[in-house]
PDB file of N, CA and C in Angstrom:
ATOM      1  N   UNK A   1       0.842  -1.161   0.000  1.00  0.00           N
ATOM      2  CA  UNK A   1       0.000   0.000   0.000  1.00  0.00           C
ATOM      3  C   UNK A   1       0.898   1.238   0.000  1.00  0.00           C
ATOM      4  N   UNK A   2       0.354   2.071  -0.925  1.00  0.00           N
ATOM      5  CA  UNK A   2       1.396   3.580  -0.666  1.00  0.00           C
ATOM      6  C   UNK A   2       1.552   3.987   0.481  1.00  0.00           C
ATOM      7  N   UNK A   3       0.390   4.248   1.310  1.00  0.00           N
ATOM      8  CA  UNK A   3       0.861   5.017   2.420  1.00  0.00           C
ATOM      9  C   UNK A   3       1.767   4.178   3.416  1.00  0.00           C
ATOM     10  N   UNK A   4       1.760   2.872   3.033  1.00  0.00           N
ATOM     11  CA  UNK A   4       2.526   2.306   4.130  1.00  0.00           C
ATOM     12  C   UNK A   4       4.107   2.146   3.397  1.00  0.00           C
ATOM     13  N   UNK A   5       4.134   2.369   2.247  1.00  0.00           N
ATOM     14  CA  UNK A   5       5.811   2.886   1.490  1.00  0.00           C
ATOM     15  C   UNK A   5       6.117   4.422   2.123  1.00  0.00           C
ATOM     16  N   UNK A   6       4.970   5.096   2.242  1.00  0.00           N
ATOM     17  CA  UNK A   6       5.443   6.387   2.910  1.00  0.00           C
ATOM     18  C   UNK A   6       5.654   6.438   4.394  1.00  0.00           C
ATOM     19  N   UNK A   7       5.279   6.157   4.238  1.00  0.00           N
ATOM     20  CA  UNK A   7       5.360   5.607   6.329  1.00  0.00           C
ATOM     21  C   UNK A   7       6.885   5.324   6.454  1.00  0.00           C
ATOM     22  N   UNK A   8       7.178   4.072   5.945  1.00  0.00           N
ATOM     23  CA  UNK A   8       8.144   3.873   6.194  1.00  0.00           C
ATOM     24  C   UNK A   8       9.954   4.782   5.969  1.00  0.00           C
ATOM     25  N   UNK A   9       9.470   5.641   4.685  1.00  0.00           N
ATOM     26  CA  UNK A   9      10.337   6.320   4.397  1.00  0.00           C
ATOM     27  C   UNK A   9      10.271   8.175   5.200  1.00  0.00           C
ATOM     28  N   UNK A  10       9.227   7.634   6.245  1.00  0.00           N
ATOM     29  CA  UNK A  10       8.893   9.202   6.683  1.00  0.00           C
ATOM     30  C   UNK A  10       9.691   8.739   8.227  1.00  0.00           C
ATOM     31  N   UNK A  11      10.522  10.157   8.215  1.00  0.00           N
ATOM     32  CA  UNK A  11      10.953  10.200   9.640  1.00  0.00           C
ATOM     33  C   UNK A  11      10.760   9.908  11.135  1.00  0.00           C
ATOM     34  N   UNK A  12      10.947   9.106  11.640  1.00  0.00           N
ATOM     35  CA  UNK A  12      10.095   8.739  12.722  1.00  0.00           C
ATOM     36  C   UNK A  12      10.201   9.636  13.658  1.00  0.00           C
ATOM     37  N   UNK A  13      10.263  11.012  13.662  1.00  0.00           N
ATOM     38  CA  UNK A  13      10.616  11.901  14.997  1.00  0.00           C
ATOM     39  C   UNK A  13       9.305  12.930  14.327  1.00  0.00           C
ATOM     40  N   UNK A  14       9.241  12.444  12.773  1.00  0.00           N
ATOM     41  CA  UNK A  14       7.819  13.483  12.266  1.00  0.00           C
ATOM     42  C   UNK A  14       6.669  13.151  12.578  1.00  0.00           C
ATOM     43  N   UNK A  15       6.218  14.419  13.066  1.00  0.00           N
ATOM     44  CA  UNK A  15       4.580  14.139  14.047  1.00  0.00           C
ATOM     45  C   UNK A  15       3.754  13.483  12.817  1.00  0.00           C
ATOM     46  N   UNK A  16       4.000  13.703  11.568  1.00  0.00           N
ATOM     47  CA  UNK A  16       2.849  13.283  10.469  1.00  0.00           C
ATOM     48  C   UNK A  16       2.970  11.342  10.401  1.00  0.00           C
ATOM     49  N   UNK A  17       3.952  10.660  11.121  1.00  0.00           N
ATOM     50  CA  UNK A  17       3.775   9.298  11.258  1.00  0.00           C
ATOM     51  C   UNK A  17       2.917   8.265  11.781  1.00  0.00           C
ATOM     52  N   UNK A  18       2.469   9.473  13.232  1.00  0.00           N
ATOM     53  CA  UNK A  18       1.012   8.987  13.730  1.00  0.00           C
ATOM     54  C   UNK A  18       0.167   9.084  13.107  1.00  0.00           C
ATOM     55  N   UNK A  19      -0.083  10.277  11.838  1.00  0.00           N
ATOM     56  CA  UNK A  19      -1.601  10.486  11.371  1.00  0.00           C
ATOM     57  C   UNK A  19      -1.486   8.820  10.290  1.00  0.00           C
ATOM     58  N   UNK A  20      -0.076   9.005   9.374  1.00  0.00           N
ATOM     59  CA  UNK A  20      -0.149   7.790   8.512  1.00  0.00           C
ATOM     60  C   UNK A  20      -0.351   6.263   9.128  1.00  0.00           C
ATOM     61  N   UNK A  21      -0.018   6.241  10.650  1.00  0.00           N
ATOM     62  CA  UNK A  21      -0.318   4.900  10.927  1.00  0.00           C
ATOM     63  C   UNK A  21      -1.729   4.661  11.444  1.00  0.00           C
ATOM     64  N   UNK A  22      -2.479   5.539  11.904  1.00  0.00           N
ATOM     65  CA  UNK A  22      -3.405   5.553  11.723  1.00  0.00           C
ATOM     66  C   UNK A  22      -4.631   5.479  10.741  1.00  0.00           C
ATOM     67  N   UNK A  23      -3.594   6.276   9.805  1.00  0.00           N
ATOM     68  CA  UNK A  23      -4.825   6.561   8.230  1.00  0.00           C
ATOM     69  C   UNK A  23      -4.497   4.978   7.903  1.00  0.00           C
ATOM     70  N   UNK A  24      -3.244   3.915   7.838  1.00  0.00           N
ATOM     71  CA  UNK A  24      -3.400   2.509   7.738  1.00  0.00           C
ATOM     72  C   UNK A  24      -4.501   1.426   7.915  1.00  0.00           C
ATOM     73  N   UNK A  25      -4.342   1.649   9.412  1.00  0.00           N
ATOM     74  CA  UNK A  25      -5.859   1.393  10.314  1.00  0.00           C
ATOM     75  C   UNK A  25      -6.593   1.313   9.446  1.00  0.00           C
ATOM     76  N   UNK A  26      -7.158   2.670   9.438  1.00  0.00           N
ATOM     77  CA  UNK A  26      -8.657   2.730   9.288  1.00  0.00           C
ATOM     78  C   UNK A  26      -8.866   2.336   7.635  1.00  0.00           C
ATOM     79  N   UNK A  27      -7.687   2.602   6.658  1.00  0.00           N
ATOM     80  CA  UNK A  27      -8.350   2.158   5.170  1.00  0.00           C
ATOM     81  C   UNK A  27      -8.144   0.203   5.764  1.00  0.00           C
ATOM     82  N   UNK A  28      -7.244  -0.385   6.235  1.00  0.00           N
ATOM     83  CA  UNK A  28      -7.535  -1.569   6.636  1.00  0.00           C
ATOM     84  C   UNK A  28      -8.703  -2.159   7.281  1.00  0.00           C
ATOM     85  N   UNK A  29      -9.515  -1.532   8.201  1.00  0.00           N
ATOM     86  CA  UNK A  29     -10.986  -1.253   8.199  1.00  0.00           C
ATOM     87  C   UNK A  29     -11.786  -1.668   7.292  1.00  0.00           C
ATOM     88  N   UNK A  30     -11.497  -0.312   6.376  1.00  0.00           N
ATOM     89  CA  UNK A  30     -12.234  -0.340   5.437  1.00  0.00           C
ATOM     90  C   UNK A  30     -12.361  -1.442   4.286  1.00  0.00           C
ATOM     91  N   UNK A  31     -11.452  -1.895   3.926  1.00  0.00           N
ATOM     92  CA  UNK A  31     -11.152  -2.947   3.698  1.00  0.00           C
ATOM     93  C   UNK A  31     -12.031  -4.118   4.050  1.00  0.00           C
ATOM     94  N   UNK A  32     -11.592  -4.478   5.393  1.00  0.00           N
ATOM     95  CA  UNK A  32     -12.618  -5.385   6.022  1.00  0.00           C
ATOM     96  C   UNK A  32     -14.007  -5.355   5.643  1.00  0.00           C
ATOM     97  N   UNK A  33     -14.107  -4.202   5.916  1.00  0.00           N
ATOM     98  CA  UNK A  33     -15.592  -4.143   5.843  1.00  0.00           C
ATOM     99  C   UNK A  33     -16.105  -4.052   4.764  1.00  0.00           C
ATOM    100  N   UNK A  34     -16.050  -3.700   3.754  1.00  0.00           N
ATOM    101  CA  UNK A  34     -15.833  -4.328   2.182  1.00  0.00           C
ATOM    102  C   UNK A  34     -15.957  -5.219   1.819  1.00  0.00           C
ATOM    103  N   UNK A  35     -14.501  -6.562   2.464  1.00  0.00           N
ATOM    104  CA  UNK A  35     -15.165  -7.797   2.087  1.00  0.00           C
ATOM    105  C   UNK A  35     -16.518  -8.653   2.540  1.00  0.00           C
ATOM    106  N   UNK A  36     -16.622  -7.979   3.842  1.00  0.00           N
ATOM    107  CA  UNK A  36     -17.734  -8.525   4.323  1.00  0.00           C
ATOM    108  C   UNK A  36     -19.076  -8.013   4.057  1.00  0.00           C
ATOM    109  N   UNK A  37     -18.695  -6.991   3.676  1.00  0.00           N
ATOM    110  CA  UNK A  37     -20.380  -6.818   2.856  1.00  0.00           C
ATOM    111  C   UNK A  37     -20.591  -7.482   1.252  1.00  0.00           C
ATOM    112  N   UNK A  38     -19.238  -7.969   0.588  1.00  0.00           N
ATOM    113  CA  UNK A  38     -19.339  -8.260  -0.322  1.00  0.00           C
ATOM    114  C   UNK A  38     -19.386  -9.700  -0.314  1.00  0.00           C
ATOM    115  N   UNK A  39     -18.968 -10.391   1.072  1.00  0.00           N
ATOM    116  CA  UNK A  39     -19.357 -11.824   0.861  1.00  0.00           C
ATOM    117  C   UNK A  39     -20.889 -12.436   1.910  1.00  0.00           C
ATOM    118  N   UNK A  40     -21.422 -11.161   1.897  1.00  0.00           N
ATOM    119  CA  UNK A  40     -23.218 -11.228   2.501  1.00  0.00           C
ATOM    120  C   UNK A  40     -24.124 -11.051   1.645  1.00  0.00           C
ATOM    121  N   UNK A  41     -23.381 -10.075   0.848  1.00  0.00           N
ATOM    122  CA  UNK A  41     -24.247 -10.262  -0.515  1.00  0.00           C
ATOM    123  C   UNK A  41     -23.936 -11.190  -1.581  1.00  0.00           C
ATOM    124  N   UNK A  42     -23.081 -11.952  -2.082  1.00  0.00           N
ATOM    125  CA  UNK A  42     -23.061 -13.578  -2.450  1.00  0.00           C
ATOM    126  C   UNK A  42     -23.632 -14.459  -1.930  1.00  0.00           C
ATOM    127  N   UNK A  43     -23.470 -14.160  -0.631  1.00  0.00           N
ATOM    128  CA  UNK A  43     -24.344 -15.385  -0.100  1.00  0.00           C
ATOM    129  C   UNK A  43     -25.739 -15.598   0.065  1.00  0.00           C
ATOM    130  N   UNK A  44     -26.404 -13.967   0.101  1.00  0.00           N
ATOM    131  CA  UNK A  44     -27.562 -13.688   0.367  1.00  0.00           C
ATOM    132  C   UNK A  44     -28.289 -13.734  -1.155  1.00  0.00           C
ATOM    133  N   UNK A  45     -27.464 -13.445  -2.166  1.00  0.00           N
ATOM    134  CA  UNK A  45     -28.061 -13.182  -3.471  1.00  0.00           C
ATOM    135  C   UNK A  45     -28.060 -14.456  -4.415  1.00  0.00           C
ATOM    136  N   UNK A  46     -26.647 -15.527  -4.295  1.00  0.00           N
ATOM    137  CA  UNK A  46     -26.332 -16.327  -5.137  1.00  0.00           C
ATOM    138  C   UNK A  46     -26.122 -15.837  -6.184  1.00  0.00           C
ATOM    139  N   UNK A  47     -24.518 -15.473  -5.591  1.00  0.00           N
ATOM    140  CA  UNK A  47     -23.749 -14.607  -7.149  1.00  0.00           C
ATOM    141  C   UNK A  47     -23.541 -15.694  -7.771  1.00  0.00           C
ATOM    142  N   UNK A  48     -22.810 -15.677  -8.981  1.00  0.00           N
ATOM    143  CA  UNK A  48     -22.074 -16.523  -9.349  1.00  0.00           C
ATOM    144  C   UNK A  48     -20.823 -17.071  -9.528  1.00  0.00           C
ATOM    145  N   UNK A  49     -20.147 -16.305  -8.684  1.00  0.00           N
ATOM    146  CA  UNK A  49     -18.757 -16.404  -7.526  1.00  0.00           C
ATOM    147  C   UNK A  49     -19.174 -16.808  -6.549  1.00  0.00           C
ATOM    148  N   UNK A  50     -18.901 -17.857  -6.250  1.00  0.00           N
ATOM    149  CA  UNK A  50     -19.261 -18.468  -4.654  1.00  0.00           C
ATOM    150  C   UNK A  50     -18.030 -18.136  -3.999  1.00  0.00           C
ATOM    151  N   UNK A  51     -18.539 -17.628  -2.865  1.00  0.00           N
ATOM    152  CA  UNK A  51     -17.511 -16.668  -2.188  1.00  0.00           C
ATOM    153  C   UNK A  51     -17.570 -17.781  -0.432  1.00  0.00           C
ATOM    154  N   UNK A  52     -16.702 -18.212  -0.183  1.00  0.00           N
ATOM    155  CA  UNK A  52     -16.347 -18.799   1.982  1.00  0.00           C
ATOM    156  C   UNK A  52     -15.939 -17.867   2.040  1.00  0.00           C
ATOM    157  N   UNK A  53     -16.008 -18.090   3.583  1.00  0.00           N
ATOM    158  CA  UNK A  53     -15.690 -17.633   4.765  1.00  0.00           C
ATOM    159  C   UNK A  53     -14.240 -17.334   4.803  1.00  0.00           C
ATOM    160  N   UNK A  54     -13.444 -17.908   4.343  1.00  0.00           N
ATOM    161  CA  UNK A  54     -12.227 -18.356   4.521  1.00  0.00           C
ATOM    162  C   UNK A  54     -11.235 -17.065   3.279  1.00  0.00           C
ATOM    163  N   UNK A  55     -12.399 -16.886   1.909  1.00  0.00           N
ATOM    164  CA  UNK A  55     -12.035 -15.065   1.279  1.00  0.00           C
ATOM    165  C   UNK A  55     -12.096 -14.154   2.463  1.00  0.00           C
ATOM    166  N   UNK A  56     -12.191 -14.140   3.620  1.00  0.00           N
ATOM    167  CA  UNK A  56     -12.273 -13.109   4.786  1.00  0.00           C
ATOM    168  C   UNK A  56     -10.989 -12.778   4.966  1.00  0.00           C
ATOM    169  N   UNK A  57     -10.367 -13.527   5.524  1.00  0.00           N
ATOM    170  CA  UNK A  57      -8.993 -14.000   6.358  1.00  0.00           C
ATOM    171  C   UNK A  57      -7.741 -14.378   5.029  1.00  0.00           C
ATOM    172  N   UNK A  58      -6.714 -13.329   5.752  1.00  0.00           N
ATOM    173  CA  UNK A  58      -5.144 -13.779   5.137  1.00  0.00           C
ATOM    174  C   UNK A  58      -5.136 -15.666   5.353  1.00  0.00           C
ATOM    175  N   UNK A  59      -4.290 -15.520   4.414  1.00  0.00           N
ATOM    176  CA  UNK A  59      -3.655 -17.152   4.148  1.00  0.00           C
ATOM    177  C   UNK A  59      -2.710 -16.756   6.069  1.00  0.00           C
ATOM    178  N   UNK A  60      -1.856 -15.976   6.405  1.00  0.00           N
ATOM    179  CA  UNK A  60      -1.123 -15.491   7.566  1.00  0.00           C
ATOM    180  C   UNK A  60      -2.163 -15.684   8.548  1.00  0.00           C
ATOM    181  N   UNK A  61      -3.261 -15.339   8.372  1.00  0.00           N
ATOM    182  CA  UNK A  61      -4.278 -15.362   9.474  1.00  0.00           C
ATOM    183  C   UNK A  61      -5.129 -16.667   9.394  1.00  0.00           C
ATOM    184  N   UNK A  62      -5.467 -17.279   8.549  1.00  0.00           N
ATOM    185  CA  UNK A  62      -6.036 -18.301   8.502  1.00  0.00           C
ATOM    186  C   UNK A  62      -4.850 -19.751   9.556  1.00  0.00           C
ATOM    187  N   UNK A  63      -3.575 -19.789   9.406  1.00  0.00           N
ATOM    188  CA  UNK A  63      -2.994 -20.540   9.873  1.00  0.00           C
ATOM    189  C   UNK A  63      -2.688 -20.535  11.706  1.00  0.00           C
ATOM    190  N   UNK A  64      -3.558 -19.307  12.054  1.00  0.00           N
ATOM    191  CA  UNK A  64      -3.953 -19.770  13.784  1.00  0.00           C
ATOM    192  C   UNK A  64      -5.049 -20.068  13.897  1.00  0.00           C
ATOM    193  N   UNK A  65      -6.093 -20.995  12.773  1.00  0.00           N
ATOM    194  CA  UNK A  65      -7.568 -21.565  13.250  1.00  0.00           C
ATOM    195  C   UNK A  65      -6.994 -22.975  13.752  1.00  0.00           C
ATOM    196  N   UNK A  66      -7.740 -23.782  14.539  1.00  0.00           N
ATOM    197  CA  UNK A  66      -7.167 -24.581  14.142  1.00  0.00           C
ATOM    198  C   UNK A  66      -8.591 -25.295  13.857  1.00  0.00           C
ATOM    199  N   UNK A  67      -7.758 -26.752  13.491  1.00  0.00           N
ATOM    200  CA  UNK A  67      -8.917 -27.452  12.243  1.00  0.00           C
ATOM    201  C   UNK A  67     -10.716 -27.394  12.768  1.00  0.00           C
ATOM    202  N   UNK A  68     -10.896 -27.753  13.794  1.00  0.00           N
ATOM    203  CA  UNK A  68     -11.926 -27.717  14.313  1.00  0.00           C
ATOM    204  C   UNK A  68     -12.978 -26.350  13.998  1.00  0.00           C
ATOM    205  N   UNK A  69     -11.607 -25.017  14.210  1.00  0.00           N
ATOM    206  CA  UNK A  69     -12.608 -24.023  13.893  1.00  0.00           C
ATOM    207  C   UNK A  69     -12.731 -24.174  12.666  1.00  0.00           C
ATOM    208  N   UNK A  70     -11.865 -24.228  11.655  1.00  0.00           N
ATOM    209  CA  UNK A  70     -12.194 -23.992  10.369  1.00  0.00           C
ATOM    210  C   UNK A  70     -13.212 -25.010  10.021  1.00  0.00           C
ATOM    211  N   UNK A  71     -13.554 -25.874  10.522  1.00  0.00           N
ATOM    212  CA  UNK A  71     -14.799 -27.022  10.113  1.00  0.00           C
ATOM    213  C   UNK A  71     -15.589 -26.272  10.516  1.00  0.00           C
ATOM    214  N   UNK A  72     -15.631 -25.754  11.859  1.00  0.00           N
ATOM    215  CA  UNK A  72     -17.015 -24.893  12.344  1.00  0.00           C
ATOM    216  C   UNK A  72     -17.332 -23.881  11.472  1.00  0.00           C
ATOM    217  N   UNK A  73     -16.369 -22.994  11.081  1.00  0.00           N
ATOM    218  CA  UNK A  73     -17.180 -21.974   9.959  1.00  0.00           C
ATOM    219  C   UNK A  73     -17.230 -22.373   8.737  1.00  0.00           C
ATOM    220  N   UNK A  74     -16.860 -23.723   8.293  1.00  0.00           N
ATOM    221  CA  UNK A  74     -17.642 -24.273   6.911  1.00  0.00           C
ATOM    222  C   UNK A  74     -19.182 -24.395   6.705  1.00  0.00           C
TER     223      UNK A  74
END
């Protein structure tokens, strides 16, 4: 993501590092919340992309379920 190439190349003693790690956050948020309205409405509509649970979650994040949960949210 750009702002997080700028982030990194921005001074860390510059007050504008808090606003960018923050502005991270929240488009990561946004994000979220994006996919999840976009995989309520597949499911609710019967797109023709069948969209799991499992399009939610990083491949990074998916590997602390362990098997049990991931059966449970199948």
């Amino acid at each position: 993501m750009l702002l997080e190439a700028i982030y990194q190349m921005t001074d860390r003693n510059n007050p504008d590092g808090d606003f960018l790690t923050e502005a991270i956050k929240a488009l990561g948020k946004l994000d979220t919340l994006g996919r999840v309205c976009t995989f309520q409405e597949t499911v609710t509509r019967g797109s023709a992309k069948k969209s799991e649970w499992s399009d939610l979650v990083t491949p990074a994040e998916r590997q602390y379920f362990t098997n049990e949960e991931a059966k449970r949210q199948s």
